[in-house]
C-alpha atoms as a PDB file:
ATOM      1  CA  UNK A   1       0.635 -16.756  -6.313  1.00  0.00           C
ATOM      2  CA  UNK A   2      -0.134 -18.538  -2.965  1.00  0.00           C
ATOM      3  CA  UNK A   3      -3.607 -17.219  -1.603  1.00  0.00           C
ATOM      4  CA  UNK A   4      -5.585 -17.977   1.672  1.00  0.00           C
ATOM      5  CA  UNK A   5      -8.643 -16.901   3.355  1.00  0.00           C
ATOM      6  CA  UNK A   6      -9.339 -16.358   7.107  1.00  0.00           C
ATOM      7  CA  UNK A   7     -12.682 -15.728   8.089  1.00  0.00           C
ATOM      8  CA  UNK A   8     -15.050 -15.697  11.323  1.00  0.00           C
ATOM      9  CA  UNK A   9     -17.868 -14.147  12.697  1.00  0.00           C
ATOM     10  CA  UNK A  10     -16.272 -11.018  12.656  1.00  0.00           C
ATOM     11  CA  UNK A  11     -13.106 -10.090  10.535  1.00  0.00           C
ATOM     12  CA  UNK A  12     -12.349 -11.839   7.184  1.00  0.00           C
ATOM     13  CA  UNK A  13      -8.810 -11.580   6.021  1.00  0.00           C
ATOM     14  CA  UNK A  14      -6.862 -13.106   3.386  1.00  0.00           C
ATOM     15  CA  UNK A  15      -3.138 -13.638   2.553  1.00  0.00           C
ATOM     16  CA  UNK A  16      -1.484 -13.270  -0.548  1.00  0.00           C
ATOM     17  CA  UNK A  17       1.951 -14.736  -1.340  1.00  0.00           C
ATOM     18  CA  UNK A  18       3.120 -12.186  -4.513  1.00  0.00           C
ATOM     19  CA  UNK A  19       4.487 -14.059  -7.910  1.00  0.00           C
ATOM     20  CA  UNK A  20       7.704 -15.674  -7.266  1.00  0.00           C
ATOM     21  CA  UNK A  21       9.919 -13.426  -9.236  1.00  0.00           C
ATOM     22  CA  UNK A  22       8.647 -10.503  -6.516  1.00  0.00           C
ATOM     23  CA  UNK A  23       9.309 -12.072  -3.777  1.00  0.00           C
ATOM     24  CA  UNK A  24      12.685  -9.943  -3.343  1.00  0.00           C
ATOM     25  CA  UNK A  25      11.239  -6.741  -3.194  1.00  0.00           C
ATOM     26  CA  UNK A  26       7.143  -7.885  -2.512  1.00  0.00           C
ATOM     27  CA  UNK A  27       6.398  -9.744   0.983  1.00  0.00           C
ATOM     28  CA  UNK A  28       3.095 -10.442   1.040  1.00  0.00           C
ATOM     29  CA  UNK A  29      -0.465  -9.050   0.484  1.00  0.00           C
ATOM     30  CA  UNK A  30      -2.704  -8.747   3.137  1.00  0.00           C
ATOM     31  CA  UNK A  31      -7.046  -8.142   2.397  1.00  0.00           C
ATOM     32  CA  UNK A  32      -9.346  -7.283   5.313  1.00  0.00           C
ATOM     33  CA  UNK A  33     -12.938  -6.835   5.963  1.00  0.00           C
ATOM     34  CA  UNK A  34     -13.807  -5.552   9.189  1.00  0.00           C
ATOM     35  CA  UNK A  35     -17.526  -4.910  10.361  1.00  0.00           C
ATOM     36  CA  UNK A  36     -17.612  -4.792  14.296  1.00  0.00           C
ATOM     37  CA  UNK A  37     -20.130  -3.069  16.420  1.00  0.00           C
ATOM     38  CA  UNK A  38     -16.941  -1.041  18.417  1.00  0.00           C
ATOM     39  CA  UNK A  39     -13.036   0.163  18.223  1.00  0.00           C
ATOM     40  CA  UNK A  40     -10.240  -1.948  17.035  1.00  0.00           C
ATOM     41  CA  UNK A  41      -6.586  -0.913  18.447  1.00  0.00           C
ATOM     42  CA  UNK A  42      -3.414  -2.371  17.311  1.00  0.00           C
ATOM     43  CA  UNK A  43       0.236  -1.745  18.548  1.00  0.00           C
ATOM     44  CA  UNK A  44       2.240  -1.420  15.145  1.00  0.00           C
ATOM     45  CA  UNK A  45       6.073  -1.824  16.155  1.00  0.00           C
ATOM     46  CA  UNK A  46       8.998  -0.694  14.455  1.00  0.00           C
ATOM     47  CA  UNK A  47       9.915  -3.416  11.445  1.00  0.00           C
ATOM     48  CA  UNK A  48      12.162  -3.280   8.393  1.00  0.00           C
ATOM     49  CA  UNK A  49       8.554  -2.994   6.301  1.00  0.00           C
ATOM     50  CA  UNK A  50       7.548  -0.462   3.807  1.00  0.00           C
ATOM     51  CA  UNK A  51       3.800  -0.639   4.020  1.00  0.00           C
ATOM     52  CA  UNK A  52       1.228   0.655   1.955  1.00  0.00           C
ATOM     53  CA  UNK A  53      -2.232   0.191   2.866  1.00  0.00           C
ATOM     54  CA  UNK A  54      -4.966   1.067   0.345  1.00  0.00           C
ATOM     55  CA  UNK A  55      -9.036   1.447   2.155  1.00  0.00           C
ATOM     56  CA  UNK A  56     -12.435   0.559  -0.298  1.00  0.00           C
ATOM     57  CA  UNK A  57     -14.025   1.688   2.935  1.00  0.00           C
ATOM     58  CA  UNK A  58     -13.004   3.460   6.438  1.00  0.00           C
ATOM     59  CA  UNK A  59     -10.597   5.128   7.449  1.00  0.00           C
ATOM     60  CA  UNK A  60      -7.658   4.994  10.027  1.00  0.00           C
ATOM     61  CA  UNK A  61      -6.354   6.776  12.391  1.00  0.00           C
ATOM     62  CA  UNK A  62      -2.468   6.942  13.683  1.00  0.00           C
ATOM     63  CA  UNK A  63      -0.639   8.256  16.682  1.00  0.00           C
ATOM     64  CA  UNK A  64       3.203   7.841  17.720  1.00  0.00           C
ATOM     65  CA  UNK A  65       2.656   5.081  21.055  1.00  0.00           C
ATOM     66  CA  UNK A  66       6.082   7.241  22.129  1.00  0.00           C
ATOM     67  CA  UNK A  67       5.038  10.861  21.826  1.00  0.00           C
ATOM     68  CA  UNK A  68       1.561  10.674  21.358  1.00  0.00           C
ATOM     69  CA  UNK A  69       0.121  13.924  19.910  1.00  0.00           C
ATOM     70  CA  UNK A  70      -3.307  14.629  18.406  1.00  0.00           C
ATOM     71  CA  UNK A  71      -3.780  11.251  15.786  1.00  0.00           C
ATOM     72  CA  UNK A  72      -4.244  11.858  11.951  1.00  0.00           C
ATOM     73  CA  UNK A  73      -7.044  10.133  10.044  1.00  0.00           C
ATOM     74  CA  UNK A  74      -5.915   8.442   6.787  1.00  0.00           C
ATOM     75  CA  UNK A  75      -7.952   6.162   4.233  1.00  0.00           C
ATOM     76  CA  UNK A  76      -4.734   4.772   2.022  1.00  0.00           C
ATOM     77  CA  UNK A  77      -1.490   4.904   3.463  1.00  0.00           C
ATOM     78  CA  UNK A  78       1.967   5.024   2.556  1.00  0.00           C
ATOM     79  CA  UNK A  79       4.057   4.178   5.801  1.00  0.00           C
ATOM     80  CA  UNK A  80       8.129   3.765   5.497  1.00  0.00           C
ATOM     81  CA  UNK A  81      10.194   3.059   8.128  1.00  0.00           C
ATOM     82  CA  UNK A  82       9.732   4.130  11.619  1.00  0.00           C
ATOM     83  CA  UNK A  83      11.878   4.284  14.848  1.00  0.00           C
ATOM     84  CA  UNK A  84       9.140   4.296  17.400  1.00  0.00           C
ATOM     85  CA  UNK A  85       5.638   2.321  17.021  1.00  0.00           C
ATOM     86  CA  UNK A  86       1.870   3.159  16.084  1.00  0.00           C
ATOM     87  CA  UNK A  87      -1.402   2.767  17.406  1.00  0.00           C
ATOM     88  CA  UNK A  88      -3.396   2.359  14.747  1.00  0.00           C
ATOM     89  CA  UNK A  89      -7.212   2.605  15.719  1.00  0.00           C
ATOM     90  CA  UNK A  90     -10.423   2.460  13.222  1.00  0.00           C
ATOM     91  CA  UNK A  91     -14.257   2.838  14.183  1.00  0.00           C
ATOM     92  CA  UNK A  92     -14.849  -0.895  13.460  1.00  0.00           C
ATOM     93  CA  UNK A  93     -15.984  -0.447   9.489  1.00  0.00           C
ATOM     94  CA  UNK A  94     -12.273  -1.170   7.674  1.00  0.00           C
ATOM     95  CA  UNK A  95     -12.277  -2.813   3.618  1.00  0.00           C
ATOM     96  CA  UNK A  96      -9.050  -2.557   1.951  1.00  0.00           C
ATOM     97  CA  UNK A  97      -5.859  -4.384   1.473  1.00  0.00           C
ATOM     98  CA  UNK A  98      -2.094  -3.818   2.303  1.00  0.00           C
ATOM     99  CA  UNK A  99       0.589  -4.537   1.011  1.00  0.00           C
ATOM    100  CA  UNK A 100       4.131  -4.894   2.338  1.00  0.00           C
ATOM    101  CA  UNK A 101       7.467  -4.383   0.704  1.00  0.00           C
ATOM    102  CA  UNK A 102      11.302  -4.705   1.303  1.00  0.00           C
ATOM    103  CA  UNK A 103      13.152  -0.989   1.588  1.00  0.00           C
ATOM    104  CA  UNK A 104      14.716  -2.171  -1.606  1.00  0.00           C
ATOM    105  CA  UNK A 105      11.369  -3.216  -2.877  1.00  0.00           C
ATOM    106  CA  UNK A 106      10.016   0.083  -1.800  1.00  0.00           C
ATOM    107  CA  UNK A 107      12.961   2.463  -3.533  1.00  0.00           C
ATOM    108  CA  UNK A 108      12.307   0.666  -6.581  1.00  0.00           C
ATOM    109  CA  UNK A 109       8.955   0.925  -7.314  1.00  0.00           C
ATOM    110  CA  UNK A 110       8.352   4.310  -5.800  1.00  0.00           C
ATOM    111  CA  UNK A 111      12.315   6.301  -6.289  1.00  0.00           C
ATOM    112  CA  UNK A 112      13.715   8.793  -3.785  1.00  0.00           C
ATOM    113  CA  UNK A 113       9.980   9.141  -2.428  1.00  0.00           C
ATOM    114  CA  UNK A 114      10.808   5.764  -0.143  1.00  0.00           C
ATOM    115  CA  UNK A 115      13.650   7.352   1.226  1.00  0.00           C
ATOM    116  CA  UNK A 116      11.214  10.843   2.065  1.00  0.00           C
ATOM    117  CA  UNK A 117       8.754   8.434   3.919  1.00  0.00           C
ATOM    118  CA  UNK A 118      11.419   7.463   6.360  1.00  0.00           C
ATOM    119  CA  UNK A 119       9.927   8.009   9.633  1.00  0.00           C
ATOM    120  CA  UNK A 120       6.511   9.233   8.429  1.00  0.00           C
ATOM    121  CA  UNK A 121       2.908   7.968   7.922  1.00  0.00           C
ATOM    122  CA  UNK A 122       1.317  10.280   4.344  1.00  0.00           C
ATOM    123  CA  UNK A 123      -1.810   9.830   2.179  1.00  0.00           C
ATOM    124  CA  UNK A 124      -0.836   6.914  -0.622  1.00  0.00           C
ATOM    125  CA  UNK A 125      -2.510   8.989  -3.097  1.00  0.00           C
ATOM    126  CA  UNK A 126      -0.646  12.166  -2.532  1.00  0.00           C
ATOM    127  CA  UNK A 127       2.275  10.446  -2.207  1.00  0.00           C
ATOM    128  CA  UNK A 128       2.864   7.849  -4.462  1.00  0.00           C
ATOM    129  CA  UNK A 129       0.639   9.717  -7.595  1.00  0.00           C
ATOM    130  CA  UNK A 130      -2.665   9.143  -9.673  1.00  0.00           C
ATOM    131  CA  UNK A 131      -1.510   6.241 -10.813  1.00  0.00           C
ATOM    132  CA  UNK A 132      -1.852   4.154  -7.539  1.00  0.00           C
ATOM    133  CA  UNK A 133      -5.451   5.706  -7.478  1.00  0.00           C
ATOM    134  CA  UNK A 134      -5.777   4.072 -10.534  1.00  0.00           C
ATOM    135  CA  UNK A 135      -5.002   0.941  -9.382  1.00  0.00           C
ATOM    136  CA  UNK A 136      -7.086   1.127  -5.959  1.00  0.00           C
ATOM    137  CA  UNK A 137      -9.967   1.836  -8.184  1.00  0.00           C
ATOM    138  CA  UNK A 138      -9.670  -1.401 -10.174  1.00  0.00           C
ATOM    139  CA  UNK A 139      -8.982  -3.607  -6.734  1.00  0.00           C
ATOM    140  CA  UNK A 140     -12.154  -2.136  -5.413  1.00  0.00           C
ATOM    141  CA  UNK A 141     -14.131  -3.201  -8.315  1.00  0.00           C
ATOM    142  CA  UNK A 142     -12.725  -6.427  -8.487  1.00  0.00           C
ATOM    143  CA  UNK A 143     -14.698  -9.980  -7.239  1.00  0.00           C
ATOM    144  CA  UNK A 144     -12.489 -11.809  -5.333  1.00  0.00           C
ATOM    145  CA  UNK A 145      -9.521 -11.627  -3.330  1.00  0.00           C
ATOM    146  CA  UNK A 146      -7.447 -13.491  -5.700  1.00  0.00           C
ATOM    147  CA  UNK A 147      -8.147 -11.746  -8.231  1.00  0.00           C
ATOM    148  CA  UNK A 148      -7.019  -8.797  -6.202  1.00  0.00           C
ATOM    149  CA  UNK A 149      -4.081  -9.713  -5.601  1.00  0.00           C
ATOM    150  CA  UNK A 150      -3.180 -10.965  -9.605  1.00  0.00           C
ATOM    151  CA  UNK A 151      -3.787  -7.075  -9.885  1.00  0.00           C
ATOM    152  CA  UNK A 152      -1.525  -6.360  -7.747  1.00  0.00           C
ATOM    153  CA  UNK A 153       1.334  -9.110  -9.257  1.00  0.00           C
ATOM    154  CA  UNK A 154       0.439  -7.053 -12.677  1.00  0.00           C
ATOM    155  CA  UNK A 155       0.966  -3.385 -11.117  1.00  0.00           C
ATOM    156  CA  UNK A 156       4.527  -4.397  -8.832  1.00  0.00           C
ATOM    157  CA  UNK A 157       6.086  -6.520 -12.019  1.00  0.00           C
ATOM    158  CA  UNK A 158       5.671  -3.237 -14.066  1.00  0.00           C
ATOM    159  CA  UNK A 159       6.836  -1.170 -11.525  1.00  0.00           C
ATOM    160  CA  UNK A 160       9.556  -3.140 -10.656  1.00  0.00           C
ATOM    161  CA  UNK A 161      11.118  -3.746 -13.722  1.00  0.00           C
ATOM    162  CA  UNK A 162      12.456  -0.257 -14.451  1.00  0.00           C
ATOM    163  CA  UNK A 163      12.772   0.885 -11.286  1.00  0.00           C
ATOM    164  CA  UNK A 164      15.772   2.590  -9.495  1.00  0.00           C
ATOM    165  CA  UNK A 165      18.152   0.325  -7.837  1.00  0.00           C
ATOM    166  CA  UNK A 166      20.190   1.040  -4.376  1.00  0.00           C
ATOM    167  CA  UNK A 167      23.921   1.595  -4.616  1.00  0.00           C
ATOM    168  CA  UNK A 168      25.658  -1.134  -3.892  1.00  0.00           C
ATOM    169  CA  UNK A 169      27.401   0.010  -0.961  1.00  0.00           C
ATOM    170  CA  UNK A 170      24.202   0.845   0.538  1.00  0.00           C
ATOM    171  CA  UNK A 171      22.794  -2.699  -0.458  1.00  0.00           C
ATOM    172  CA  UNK A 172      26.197  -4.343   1.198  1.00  0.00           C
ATOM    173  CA  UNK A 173      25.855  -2.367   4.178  1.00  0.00           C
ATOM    174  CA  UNK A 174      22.265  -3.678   4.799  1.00  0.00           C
ATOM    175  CA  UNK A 175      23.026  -6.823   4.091  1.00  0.00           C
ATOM    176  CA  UNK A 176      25.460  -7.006   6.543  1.00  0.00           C
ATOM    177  CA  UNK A 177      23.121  -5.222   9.316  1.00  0.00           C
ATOM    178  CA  UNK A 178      20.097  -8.026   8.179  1.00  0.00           C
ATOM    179  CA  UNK A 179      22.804 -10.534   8.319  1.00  0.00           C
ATOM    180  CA  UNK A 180      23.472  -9.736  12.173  1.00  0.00           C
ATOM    181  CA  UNK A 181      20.360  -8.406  13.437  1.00  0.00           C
ATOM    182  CA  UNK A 182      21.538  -5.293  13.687  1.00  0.00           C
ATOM    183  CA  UNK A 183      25.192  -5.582  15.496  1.00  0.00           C
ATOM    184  CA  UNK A 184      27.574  -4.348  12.959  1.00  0.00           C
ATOM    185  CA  UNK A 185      28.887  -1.227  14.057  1.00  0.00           C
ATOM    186  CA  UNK A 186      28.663   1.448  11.967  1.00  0.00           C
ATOM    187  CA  UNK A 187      32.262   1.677  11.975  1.00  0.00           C
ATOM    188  CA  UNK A 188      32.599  -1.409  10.214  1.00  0.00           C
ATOM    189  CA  UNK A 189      29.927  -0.090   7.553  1.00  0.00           C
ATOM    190  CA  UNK A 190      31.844   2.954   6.976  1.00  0.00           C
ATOM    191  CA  UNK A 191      34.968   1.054   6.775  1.00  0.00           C
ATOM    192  CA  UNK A 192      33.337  -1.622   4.568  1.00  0.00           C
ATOM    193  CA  UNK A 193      31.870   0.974   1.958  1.00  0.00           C
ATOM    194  CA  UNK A 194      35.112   2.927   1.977  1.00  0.00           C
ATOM    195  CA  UNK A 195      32.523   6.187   2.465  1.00  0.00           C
ATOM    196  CA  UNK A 196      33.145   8.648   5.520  1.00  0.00           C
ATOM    197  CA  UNK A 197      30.358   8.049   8.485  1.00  0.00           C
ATOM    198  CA  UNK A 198      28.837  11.350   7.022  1.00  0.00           C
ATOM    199  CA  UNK A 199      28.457   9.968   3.387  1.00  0.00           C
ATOM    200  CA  UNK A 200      27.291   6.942   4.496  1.00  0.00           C
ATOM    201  CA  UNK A 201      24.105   7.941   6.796  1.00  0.00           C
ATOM    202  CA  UNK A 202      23.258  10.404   3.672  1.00  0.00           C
ATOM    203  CA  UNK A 203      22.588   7.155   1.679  1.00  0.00           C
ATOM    204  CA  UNK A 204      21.189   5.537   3.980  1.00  0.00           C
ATOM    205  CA  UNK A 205      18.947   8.204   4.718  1.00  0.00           C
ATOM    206  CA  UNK A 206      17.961   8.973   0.821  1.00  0.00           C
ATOM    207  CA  UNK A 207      17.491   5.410  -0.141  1.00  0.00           C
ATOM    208  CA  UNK A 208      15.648   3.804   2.777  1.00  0.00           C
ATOM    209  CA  UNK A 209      14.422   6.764   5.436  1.00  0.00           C
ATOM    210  CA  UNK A 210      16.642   6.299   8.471  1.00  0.00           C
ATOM    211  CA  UNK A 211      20.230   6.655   9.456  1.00  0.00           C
ATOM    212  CA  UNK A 212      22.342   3.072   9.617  1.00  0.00           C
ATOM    213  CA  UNK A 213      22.296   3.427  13.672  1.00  0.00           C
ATOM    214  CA  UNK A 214      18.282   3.849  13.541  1.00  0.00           C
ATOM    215  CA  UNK A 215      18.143   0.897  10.897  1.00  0.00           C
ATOM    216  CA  UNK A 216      20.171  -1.684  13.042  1.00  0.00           C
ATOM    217  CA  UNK A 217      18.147  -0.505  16.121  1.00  0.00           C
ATOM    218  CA  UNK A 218      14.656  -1.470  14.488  1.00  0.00           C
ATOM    219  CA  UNK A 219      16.218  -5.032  13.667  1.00  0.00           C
ATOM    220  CA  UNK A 220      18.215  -5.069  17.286  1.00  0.00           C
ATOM    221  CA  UNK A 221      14.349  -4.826  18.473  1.00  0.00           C
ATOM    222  CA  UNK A 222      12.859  -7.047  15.843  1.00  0.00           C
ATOM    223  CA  UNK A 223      15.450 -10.267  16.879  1.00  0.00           C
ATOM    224  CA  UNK A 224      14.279  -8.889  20.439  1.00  0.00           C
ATOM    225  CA  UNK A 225      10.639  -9.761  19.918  1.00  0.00           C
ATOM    226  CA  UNK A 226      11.146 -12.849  17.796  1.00  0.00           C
ATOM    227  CA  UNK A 227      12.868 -14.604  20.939  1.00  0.00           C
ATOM    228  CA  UNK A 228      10.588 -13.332  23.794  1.00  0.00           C
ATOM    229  CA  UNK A 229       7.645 -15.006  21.593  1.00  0.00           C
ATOM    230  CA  UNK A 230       9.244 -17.959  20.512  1.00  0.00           C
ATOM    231  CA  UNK A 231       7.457 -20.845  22.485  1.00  0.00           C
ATOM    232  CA  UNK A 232      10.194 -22.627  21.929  1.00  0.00           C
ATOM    233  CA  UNK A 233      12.831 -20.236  23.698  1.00  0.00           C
ATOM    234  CA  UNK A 234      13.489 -20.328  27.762  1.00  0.00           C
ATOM    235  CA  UNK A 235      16.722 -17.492  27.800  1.00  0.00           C
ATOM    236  CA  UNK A 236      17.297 -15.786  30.804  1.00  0.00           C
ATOM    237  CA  UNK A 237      16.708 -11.655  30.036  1.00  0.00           C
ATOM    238  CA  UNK A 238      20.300 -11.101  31.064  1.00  0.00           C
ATOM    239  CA  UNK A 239      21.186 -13.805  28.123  1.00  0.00           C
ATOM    240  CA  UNK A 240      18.143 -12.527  25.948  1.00  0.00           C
ATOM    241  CA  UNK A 241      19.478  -8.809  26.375  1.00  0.00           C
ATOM    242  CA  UNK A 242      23.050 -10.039  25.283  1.00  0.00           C
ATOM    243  CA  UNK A 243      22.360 -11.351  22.411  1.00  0.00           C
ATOM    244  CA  UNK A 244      20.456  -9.123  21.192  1.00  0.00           C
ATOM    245  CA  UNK A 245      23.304  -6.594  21.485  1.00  0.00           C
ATOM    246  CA  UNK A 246      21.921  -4.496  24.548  1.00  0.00           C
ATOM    247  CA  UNK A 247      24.938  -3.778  27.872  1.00  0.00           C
ATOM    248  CA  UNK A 248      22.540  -5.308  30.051  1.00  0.00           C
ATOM    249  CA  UNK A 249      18.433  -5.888  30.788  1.00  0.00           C
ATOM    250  CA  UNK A 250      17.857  -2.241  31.799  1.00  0.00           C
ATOM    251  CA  UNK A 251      19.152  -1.386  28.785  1.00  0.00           C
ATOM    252  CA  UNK A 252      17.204  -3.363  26.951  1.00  0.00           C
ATOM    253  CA  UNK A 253      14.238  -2.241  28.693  1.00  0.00           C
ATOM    254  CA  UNK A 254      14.825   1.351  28.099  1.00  0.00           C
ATOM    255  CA  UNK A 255      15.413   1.075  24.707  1.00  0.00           C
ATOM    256  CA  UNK A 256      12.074  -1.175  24.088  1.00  0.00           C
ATOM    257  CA  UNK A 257       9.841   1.192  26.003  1.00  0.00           C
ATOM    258  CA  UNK A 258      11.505   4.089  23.703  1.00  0.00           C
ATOM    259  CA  UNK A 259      10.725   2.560  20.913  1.00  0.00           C
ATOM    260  CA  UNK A 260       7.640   0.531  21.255  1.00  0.00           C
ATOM    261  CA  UNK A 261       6.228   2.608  24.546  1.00  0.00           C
ATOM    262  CA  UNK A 262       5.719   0.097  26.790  1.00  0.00           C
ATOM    263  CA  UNK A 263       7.802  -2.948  28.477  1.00  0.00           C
ATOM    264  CA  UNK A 264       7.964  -6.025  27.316  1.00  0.00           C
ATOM    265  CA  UNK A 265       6.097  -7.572  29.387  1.00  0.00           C
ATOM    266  CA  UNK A 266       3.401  -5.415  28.493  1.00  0.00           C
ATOM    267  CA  UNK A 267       3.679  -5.971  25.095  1.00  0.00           C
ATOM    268  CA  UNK A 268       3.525 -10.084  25.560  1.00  0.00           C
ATOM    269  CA  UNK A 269       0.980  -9.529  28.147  1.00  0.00           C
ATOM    270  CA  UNK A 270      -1.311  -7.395  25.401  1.00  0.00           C
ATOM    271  CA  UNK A 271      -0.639 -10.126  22.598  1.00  0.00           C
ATOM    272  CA  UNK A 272      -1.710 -12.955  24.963  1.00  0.00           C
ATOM    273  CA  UNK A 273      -4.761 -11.708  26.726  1.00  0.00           C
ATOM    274  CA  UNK A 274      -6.171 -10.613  23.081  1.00  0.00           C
ATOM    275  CA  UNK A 275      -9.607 -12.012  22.067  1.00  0.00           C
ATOM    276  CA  UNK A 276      -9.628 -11.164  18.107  1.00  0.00           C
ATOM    277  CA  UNK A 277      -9.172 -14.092  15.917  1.00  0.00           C
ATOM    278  CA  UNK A 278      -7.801 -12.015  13.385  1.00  0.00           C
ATOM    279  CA  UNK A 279      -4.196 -12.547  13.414  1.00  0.00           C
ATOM    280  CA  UNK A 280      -1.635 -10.984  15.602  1.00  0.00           C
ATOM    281  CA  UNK A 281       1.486 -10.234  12.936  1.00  0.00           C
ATOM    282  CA  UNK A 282       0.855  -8.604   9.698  1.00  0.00           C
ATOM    283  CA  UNK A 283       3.947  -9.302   7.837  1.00  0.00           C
ATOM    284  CA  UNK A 284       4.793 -12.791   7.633  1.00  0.00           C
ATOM    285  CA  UNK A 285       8.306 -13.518   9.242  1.00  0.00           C
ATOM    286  CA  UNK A 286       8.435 -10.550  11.109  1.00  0.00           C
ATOM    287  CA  UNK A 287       6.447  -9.694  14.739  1.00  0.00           C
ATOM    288  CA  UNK A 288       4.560  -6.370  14.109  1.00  0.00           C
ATOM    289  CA  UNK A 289       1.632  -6.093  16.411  1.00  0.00           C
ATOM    290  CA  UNK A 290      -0.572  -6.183  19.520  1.00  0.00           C
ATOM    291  CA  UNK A 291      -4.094  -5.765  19.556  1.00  0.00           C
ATOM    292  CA  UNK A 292      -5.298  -3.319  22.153  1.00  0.00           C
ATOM    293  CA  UNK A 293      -8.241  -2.544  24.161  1.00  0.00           C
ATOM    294  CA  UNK A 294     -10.919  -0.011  23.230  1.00  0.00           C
ATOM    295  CA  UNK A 295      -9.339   3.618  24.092  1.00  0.00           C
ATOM    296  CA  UNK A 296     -11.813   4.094  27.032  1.00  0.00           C
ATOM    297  CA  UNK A 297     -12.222   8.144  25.776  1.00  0.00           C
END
């Protein structure tokens, strides 16, 4: 298990890299330790991550950036995946540790509850059983961050070794959606799988939370976001918006502020013009986040 340390004046955060023979379902571990004298914001976009945070100390609370409503206040969360993104805001006091799994790694160790979180943020606890608070217990108590983490190898390899599998079909049809960023048409899924369109979002929905069309929209975005913040990348938007399997920039501008509730420009301009040193992405490989100003009320 690869393990390192980040830590400043303020935050202190440290990655863990789970054992090897997780890595398929088990992307990385992330510890925190947060003691600031105000607010900390973060835009949490749509990814293909099953998260599941678990707090020593604080809590959080979450609102849809889309449709905001009233937020909810969580201490450990279970978080599958979402459409649209989340502000996630805390009071400056945060201790706890997250960690971050494939949808397959997600059905497996948890079953048919993965599927259920689709689109939803719940308490880990109530969720995902006694057993978890169990384990949260025992990475409270425990000295370091690495030896956190070996906890955590211990608790996924038993989970993970009798766990429920996806269907293949449903496996093959991801694949091929990962493969392409999301431009397969469903068509082609339904046609692959030999299921009817019906049949086939059913599965989908069950084993990882969102229809196929909702899936290959959150990667569509995710390929969208890896090339605006590339520094190596100079496409035009017209090219950028073509590739990414949107008619046309408007259209790719629509759909980004629908799902992430701002433009992308905004979203760049709120990743550049941040002062943390805490890092911006909390899932290695993927873009997730923006950190926000204080919500002025």
């Amino acid at each position: 298990m690869a393990q390192d340390t980040l830590q400043t004046a303020g935050p202190t955060m440290a990655l863990g890299l789970p054992a090897t023979p997780l890595r398929r379902y088990v992307l990385d571990y992330r510890g925190y330790r947060m003691s600031l004298d105000r607010p900390r914001r973060r835009l949490e976009v749509p990814t293909d991550v099953v998260t599941v945070a678990l707090a020593f100390e604080g809590t959080m609370r979450l609102t849809d950036a889309v449709s905001p409503a009233p937020g909810i206040s969580f201490g450990s969360i279970a978080a599958g995946l979402r459409r649209t993104a989340t502000i996630a805001e805390h009071a400056g006091v945060l201790h706890g540790l997250a960690v971050s799994l494939t949808p397959q790694g997600a059905f497996r160790a948890f079953g048919p509850v993965a599927g259920e979180l689709g689109g939803q943020w719940a308490d880990a606890g109530e969720v995902l059983g006694p057993r978890l608070g169990r384990l949260a217990a025992r990475l409270a108590d425990a000295p370091t961050w690495p030896a956190r983490f070996a906890l955590l190898d211990d608790h996924f390899t038993a989970l993970l070794a009798d766990g429920p599998a996806w269907e293949p079909d449903v496996a093959w049809a991801w694949h091929q959606l990962r493969r392409s960023w999301g431009l397969v048409p469903v068509g082609a899924l339904v046609e692959g799988t030999g299921w009817s369109r019906r049949r086939l979002e059913q599965r989908f929905r069950e084993q990882l939370g969102l229809a196929p069309k909702q899936a290959a929209g959150i990667l569509r975005l995710q390929r969208t976001l890896r090339l605006l913040t590339a520094p190596d990348e100079r496409l035009a938007r017209a090219d950028l918006a073509a590739l990414c399997g949107y008619y046309d920039q408007s259209h790719l501008h629509r759909t980004f502020r629908g799902m992430v509730g701002c433009s992308p420009r905004e979203f760049l301009a709120s990743r550049r013009s941040a002062t943390t040193l805490e890092p911006a992405d909390r899932v290695i490989g993927r873009i997730t986040s923006a950190v926000l100003d204080a919500d002025p009320s």
